[in-house]
PDB file of N, CA and C in Angstrom:
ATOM      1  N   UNK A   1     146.260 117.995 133.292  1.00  0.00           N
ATOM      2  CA  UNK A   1     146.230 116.703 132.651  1.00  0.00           C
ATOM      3  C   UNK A   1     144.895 116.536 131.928  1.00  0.00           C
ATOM      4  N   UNK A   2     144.819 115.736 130.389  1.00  0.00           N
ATOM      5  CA  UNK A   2     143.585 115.672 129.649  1.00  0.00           C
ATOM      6  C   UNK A   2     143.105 114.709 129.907  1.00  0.00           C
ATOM      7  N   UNK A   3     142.001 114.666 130.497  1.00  0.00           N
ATOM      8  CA  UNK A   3     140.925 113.328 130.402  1.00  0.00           C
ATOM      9  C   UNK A   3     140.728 113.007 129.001  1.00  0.00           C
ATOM     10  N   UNK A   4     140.907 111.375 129.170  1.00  0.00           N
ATOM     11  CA  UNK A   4     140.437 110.615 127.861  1.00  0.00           C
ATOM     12  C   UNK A   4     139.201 110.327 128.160  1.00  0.00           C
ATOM     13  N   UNK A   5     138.010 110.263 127.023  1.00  0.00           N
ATOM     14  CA  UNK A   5     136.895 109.894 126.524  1.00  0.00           C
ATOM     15  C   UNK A   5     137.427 108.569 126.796  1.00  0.00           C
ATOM     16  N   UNK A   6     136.077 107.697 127.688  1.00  0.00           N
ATOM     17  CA  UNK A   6     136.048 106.306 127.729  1.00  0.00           C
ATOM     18  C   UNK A   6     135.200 105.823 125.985  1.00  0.00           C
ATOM     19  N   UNK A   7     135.260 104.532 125.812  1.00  0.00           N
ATOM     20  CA  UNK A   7     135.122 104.175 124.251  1.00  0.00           C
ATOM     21  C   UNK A   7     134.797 102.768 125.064  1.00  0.00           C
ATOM     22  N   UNK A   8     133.277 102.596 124.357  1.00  0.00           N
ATOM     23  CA  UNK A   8     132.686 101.268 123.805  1.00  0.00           C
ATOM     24  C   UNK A   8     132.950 101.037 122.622  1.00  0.00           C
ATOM     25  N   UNK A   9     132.734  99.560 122.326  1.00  0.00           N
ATOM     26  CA  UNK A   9     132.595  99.203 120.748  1.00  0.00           C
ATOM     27  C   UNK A   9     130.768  98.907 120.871  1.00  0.00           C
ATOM     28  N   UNK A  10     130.192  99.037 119.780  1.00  0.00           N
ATOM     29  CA  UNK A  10     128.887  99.160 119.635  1.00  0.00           C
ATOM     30  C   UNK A  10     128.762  97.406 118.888  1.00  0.00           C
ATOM     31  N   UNK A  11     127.592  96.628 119.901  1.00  0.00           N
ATOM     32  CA  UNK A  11     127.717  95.014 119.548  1.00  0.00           C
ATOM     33  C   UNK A  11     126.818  95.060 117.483  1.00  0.00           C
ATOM     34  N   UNK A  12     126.320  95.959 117.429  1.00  0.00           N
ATOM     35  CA  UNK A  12     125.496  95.832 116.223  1.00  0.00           C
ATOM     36  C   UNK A  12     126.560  96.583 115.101  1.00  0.00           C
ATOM     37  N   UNK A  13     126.937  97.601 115.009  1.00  0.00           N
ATOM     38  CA  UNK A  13     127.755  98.102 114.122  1.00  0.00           C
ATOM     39  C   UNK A  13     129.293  98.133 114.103  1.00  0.00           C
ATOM     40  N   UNK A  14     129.535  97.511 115.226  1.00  0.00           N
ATOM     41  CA  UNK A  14     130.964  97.337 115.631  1.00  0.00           C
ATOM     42  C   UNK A  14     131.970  98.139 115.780  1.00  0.00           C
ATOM     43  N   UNK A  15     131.289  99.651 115.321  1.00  0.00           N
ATOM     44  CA  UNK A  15     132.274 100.712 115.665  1.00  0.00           C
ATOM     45  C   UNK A  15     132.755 101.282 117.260  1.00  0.00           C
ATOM     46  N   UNK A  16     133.897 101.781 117.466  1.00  0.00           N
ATOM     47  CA  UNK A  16     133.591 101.918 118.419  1.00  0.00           C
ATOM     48  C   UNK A  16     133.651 103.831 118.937  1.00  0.00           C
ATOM     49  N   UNK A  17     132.569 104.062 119.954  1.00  0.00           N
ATOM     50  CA  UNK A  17     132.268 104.933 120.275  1.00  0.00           C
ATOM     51  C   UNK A  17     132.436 105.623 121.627  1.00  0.00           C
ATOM     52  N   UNK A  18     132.163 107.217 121.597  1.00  0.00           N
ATOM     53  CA  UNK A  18     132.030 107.539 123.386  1.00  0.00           C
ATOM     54  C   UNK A  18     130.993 106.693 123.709  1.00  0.00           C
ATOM     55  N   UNK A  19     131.320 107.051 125.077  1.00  0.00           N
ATOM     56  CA  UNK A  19     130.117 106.515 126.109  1.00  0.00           C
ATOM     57  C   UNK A  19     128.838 107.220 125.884  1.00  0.00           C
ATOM     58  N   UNK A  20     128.681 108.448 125.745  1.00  0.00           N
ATOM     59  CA  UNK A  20     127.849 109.248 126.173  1.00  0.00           C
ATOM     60  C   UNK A  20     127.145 108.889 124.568  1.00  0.00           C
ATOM     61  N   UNK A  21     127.464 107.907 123.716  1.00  0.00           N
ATOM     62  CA  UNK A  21     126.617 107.394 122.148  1.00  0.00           C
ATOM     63  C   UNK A  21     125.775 106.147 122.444  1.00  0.00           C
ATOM     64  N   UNK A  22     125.860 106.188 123.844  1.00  0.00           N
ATOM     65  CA  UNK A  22     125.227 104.773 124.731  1.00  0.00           C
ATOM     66  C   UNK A  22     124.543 105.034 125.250  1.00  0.00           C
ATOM     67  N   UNK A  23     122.739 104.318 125.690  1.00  0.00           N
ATOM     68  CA  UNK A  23     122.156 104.713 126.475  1.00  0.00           C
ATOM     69  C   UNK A  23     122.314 104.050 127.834  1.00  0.00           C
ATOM     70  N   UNK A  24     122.043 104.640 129.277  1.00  0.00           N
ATOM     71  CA  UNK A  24     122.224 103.828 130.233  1.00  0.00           C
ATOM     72  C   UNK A  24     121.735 102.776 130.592  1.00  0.00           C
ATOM     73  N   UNK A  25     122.008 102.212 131.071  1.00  0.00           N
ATOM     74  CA  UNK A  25     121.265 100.543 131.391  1.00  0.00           C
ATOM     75  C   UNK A  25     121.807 100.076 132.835  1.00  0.00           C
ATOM     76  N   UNK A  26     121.161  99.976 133.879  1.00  0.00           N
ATOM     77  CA  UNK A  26     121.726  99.296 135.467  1.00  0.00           C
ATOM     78  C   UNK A  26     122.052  98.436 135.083  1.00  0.00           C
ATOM     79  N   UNK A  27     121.248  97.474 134.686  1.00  0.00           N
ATOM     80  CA  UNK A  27     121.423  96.207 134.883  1.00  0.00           C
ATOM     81  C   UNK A  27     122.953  95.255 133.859  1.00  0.00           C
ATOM     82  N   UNK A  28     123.368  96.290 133.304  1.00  0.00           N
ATOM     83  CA  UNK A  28     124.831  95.676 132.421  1.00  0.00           C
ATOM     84  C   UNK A  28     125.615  96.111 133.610  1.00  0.00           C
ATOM     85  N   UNK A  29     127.171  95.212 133.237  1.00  0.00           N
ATOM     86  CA  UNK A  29     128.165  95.396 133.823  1.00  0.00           C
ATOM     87  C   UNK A  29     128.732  97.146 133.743  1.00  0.00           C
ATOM     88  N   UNK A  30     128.751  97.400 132.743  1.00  0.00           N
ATOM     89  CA  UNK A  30     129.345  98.631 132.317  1.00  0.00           C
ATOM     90  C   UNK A  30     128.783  99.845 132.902  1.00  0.00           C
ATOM     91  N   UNK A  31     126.819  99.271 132.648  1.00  0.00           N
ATOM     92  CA  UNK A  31     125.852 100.706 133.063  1.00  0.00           C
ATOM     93  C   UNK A  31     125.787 101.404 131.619  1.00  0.00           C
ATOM     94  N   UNK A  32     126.314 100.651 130.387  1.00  0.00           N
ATOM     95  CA  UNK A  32     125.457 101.203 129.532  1.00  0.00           C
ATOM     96  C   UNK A  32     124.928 100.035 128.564  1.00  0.00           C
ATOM     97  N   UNK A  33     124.181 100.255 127.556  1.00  0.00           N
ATOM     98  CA  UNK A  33     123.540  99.265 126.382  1.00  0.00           C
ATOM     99  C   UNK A  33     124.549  98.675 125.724  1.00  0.00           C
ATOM    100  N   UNK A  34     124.042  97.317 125.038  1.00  0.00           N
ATOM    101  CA  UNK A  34     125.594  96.613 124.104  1.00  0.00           C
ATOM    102  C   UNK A  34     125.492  97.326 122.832  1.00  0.00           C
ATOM    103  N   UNK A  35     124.206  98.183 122.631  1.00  0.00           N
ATOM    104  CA  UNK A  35     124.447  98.957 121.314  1.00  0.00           C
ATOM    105  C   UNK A  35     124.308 100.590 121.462  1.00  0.00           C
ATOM    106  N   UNK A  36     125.113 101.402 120.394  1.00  0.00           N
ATOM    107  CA  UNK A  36     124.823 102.259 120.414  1.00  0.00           C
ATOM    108  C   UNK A  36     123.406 103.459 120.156  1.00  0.00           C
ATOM    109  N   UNK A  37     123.031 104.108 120.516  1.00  0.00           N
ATOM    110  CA  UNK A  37     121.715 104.772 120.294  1.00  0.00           C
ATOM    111  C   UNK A  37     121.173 104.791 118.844  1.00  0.00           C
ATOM    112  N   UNK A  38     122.293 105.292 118.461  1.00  0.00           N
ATOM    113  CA  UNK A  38     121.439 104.702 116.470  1.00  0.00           C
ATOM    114  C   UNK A  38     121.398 103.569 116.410  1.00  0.00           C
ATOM    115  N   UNK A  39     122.370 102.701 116.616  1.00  0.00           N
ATOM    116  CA  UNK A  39     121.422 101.180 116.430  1.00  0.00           C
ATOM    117  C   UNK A  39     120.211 100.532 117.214  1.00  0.00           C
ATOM    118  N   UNK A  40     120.243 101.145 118.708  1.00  0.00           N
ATOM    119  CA  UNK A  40     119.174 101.088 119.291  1.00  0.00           C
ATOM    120  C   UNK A  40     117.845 101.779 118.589  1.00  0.00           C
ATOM    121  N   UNK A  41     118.190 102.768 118.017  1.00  0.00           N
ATOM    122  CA  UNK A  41     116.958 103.369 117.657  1.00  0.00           C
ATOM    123  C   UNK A  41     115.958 102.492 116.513  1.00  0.00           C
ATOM    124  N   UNK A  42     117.404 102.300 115.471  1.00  0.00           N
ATOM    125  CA  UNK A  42     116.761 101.069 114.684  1.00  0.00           C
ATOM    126  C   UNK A  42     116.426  99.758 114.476  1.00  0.00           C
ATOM    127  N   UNK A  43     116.752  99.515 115.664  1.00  0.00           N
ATOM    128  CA  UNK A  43     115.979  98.039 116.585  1.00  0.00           C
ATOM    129  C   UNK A  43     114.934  97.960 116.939  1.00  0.00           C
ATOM    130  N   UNK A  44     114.786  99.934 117.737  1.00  0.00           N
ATOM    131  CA  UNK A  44     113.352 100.105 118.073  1.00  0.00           C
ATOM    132  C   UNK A  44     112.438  99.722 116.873  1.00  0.00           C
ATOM    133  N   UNK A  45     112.731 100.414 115.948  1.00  0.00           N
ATOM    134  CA  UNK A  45     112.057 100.964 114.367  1.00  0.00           C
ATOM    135  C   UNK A  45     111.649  99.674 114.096  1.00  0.00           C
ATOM    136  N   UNK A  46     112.383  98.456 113.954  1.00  0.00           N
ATOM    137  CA  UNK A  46     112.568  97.516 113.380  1.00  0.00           C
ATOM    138  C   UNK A  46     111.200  96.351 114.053  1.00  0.00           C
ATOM    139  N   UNK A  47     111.424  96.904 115.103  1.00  0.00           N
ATOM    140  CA  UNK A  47     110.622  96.121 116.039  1.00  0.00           C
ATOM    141  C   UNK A  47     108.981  96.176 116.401  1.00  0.00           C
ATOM    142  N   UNK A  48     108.782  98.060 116.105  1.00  0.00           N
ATOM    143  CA  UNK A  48     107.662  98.041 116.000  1.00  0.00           C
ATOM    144  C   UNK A  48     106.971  98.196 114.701  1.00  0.00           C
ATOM    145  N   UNK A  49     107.938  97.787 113.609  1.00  0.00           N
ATOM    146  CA  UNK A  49     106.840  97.790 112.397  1.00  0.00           C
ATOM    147  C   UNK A  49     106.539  95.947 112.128  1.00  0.00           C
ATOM    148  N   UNK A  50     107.673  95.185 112.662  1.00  0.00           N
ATOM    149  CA  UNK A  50     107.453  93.517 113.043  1.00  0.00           C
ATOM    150  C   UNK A  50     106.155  93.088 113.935  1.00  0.00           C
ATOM    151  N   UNK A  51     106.334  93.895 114.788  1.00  0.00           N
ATOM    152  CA  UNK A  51     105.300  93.267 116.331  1.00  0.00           C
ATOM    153  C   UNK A  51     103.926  95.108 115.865  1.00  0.00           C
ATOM    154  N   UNK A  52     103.333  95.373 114.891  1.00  0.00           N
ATOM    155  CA  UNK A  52     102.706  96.555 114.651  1.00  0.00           C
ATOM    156  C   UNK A  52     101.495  96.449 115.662  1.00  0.00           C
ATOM    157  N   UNK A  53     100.806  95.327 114.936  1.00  0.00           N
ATOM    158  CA  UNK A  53      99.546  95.301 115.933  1.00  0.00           C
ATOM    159  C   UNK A  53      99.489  95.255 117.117  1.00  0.00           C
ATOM    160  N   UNK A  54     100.432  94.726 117.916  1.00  0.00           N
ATOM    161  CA  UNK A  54     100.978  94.563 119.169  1.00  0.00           C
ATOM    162  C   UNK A  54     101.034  95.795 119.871  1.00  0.00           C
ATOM    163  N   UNK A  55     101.981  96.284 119.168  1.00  0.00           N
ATOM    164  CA  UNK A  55     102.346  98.131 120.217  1.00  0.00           C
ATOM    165  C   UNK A  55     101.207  98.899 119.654  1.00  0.00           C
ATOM    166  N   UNK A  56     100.289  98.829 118.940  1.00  0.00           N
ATOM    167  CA  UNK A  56      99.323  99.495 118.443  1.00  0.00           C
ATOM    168  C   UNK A  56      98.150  99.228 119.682  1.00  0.00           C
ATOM    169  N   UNK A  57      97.962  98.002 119.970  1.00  0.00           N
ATOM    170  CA  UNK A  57      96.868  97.528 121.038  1.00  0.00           C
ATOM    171  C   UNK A  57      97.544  97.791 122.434  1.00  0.00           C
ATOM    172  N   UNK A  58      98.723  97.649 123.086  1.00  0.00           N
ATOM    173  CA  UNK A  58      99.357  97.903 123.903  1.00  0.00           C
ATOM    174  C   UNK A  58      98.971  99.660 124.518  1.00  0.00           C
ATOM    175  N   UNK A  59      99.318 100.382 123.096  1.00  0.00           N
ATOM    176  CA  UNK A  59      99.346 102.187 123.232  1.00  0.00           C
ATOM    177  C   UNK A  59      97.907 102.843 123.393  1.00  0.00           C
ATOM    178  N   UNK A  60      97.240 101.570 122.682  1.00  0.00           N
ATOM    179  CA  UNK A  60      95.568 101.773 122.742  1.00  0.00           C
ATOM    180  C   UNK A  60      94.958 101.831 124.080  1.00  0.00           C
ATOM    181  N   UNK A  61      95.630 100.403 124.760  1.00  0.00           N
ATOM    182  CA  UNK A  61      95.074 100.052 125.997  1.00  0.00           C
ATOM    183  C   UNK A  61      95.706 101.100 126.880  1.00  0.00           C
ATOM    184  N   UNK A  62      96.850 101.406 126.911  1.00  0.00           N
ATOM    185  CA  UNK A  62      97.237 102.339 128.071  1.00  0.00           C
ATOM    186  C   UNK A  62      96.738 103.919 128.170  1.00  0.00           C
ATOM    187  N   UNK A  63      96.525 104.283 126.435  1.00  0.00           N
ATOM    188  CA  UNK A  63      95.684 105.654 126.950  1.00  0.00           C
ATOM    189  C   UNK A  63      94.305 105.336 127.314  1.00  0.00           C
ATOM    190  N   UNK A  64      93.656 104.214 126.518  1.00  0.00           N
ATOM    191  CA  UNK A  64      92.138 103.807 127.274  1.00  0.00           C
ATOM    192  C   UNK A  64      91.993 103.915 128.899  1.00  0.00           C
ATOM    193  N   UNK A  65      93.302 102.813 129.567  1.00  0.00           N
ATOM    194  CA  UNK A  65      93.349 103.041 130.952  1.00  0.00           C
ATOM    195  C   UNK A  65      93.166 104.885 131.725  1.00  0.00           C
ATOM    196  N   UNK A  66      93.906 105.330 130.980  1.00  0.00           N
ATOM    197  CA  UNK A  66      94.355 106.781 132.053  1.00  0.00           C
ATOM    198  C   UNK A  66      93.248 107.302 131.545  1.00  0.00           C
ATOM    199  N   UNK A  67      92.138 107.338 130.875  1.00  0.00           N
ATOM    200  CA  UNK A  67      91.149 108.225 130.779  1.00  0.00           C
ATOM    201  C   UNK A  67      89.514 106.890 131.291  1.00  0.00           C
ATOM    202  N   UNK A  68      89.964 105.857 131.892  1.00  0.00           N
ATOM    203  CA  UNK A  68      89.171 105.041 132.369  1.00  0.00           C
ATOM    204  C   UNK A  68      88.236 104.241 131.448  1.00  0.00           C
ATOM    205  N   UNK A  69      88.786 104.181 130.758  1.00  0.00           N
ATOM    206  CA  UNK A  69      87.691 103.500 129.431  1.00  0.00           C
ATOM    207  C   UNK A  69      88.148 102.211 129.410  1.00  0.00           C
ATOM    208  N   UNK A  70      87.527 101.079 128.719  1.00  0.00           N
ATOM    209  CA  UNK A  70      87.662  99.689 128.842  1.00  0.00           C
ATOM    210  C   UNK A  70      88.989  99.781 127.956  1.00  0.00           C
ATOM    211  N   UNK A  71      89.962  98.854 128.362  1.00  0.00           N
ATOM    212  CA  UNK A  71      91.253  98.709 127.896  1.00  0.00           C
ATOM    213  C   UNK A  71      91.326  96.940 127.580  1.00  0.00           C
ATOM    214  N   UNK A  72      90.838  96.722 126.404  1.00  0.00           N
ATOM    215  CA  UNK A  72      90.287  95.120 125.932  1.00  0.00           C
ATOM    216  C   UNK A  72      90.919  94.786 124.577  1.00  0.00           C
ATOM    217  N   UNK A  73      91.672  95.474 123.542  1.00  0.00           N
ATOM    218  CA  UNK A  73      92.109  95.785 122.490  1.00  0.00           C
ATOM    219  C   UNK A  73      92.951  94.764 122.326  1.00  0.00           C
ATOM    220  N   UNK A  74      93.075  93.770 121.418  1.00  0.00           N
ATOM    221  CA  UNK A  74      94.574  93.107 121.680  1.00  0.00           C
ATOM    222  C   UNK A  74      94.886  92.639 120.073  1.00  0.00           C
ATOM    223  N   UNK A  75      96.264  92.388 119.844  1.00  0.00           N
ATOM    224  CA  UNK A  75      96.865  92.602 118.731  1.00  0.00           C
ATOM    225  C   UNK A  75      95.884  91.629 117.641  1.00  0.00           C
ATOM    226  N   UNK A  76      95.501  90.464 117.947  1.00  0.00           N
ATOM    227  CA  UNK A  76      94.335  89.576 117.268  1.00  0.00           C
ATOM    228  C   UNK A  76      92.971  90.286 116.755  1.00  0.00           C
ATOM    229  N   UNK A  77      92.937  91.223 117.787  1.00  0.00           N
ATOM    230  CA  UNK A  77      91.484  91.837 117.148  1.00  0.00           C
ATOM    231  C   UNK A  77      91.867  93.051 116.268  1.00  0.00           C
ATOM    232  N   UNK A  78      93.119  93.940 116.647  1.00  0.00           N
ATOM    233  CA  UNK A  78      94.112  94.810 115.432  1.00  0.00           C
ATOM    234  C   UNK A  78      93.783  93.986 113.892  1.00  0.00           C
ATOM    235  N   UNK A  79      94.316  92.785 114.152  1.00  0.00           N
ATOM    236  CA  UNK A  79      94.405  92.183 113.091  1.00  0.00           C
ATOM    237  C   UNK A  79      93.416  91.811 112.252  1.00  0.00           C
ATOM    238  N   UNK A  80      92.134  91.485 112.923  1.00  0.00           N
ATOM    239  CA  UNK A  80      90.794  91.019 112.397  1.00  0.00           C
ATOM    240  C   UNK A  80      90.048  92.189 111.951  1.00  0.00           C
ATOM    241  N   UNK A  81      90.490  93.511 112.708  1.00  0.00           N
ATOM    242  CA  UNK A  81      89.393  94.906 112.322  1.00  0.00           C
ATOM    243  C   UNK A  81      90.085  95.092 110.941  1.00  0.00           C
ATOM    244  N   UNK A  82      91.568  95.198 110.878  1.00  0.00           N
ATOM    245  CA  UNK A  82      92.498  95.617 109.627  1.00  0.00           C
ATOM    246  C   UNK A  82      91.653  94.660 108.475  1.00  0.00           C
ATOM    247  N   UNK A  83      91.623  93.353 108.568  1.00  0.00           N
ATOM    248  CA  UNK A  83      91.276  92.598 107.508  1.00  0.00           C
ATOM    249  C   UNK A  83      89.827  92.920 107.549  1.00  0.00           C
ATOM    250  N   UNK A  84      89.093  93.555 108.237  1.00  0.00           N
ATOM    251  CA  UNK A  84      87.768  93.080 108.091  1.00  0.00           C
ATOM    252  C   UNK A  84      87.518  94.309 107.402  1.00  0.00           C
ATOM    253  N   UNK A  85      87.994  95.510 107.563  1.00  0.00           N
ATOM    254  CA  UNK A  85      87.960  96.754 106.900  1.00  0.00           C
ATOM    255  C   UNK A  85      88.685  97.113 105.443  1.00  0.00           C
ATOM    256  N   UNK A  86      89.368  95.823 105.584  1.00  0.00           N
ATOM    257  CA  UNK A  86      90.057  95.663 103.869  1.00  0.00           C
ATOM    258  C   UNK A  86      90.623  97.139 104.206  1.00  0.00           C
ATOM    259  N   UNK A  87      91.440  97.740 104.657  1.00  0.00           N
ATOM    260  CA  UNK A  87      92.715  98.837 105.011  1.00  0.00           C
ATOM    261  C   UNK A  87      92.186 100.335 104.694  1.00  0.00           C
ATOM    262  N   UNK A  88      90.823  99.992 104.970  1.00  0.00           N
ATOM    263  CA  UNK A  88      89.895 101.644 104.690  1.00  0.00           C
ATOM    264  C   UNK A  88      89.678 101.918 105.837  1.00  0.00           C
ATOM    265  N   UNK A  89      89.982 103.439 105.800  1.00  0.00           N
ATOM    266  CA  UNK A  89      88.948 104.632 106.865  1.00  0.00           C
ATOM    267  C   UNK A  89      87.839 104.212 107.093  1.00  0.00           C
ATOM    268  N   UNK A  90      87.142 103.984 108.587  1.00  0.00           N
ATOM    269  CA  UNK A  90      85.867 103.529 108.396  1.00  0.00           C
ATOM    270  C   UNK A  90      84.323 104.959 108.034  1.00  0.00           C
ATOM    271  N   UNK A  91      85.503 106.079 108.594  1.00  0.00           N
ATOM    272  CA  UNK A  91      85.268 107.289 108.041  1.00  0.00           C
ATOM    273  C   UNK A  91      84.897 108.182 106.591  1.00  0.00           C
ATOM    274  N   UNK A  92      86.050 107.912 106.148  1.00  0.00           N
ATOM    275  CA  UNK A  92      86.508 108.876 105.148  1.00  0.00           C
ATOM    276  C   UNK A  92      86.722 107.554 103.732  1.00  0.00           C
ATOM    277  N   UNK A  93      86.523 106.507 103.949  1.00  0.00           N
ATOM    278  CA  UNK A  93      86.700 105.159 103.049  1.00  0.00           C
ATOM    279  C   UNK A  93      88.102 105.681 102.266  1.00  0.00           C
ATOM    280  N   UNK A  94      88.904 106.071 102.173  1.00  0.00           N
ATOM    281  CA  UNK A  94      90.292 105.939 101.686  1.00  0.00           C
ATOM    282  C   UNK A  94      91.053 105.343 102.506  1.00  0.00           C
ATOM    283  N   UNK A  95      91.869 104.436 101.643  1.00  0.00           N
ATOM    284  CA  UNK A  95      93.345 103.241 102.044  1.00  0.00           C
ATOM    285  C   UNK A  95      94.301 103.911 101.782  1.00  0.00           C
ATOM    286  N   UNK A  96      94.919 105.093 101.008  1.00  0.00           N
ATOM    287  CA  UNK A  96      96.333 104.813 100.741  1.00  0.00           C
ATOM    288  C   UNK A  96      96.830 106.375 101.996  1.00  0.00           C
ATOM    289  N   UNK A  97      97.481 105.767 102.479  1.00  0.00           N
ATOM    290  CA  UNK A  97      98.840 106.514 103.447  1.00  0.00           C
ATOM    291  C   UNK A  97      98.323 106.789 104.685  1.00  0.00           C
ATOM    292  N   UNK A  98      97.176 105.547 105.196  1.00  0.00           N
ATOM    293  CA  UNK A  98      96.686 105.326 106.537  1.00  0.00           C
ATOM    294  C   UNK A  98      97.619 105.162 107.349  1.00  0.00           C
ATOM    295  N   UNK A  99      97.545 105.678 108.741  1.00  0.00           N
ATOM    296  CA  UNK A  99      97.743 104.763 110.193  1.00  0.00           C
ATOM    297  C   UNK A  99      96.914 105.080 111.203  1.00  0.00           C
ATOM    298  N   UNK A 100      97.315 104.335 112.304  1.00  0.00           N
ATOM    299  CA  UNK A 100      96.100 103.881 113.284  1.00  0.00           C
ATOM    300  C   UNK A 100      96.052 104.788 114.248  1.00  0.00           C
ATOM    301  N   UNK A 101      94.652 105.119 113.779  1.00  0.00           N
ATOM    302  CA  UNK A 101      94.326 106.546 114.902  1.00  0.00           C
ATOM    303  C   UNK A 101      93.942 105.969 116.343  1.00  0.00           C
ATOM    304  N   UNK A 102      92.693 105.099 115.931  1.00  0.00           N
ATOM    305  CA  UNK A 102      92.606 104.643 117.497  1.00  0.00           C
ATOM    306  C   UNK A 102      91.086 103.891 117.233  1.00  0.00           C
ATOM    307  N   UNK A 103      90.901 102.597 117.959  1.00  0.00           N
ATOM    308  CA  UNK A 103      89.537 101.959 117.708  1.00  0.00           C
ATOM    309  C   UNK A 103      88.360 102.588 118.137  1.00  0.00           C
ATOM    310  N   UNK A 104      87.615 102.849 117.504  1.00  0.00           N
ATOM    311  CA  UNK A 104      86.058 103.692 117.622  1.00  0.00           C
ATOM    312  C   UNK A 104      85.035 102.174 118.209  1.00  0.00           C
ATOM    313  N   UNK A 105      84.780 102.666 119.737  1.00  0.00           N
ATOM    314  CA  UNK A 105      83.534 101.160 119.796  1.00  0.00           C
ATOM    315  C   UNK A 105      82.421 101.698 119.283  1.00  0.00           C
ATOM    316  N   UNK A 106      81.422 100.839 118.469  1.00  0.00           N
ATOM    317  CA  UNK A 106      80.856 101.375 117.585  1.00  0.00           C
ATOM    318  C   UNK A 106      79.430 100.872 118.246  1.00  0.00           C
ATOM    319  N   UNK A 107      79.335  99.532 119.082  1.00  0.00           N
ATOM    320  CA  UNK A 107      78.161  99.411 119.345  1.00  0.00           C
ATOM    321  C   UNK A 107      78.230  98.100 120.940  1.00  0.00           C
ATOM    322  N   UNK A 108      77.593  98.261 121.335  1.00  0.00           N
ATOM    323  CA  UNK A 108      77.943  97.178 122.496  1.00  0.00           C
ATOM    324  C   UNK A 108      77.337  96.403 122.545  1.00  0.00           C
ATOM    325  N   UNK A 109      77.614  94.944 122.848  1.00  0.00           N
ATOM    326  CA  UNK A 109      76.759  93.690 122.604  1.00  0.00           C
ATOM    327  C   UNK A 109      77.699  92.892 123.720  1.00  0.00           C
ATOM    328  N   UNK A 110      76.405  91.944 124.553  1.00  0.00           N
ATOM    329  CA  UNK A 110      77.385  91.335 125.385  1.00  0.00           C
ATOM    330  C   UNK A 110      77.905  91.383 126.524  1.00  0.00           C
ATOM    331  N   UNK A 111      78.241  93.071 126.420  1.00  0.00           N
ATOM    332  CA  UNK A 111      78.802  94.052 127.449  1.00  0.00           C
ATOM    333  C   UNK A 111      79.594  94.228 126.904  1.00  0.00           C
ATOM    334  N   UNK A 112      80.040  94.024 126.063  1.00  0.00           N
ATOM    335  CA  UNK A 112      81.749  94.279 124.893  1.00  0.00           C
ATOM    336  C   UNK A 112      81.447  95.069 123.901  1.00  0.00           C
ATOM    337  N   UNK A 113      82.245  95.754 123.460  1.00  0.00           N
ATOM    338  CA  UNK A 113      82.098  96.837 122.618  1.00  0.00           C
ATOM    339  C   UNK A 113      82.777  96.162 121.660  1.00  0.00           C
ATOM    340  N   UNK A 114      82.199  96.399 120.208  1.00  0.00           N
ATOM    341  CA  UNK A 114      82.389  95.906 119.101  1.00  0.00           C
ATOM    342  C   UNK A 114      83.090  97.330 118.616  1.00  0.00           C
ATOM    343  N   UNK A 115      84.294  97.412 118.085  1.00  0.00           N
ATOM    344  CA  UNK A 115      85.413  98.169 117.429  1.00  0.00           C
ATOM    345  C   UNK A 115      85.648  97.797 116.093  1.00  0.00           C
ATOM    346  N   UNK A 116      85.836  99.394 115.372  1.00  0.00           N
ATOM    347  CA  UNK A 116      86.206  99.439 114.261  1.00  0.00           C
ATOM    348  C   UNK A 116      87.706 100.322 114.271  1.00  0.00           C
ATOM    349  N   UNK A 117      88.306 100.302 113.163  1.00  0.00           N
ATOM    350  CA  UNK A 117      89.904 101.168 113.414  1.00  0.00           C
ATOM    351  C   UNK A 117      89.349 102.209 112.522  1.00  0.00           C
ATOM    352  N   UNK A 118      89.756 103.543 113.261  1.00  0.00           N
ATOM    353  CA  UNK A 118      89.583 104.870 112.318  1.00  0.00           C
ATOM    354  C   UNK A 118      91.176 105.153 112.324  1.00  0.00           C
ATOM    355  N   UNK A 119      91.079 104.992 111.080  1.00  0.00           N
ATOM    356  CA  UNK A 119      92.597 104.960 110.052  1.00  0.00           C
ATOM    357  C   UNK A 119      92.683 106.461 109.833  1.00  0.00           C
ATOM    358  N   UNK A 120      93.920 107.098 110.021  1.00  0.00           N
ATOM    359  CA  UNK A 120      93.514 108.535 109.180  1.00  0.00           C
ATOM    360  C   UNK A 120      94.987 108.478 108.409  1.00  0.00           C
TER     361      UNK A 120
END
């Protein structure tokens, strides 16, 4: 006897798909996501170029943590180094086809380290 492929419908594209085009999830009834993995993926996408500075200071702070370094970075100060650097390398002074390498503390005052973004 042939086993049938179980089939979701996907809540974002409405097609419907195998299971195994779903990622798992406990906490749903089913045990998998209401969307399928490509639309999940581009939710992800979607989400971290919306919330940038956010997962940028977030990814900052968590490798800062595991190598013990001050983990103080937060999406407001992303935002204030970007504008304050007018979207240049603080390095290499070129803007076009930057992203965020990682904040360089450049001098300490306070007890706080004053950060710049080295864009590459």
């Amino acid at each position: 006897m042939e086993k049938l492929a179980e089939v979701k419908q996907c809540t974002k594209c409405n097609e419907l798909k195998e299971l195994m085009d779903f990622y798992k999830n406990a906490k749903t009834r089913d045990g998998y996501q209401p969307h399928c993995k490509v639309c999940h993926k581009e939710l992800v996408r979607k989400s971290k170029q919306k919330n940038e500075d956010k997962h940028l200071s977030d990814r900052h702070n968590k490798r800062a943590k595991r190598f013990g370094l001050p983990a103080e970075l937060t999406p407001s100060l992303v935002t204030y180094m970007r504008e304050e650097q007018q979207g240049r390398c603080i390095l290499t002074d070129i803007e076009e086809g930057l992203h965020f390498e990682h904040a360089v503390p450049s001098i300490q005052r306070w007890g706080k380290y004053l950060r710049k973004l080295l864009l590459h």
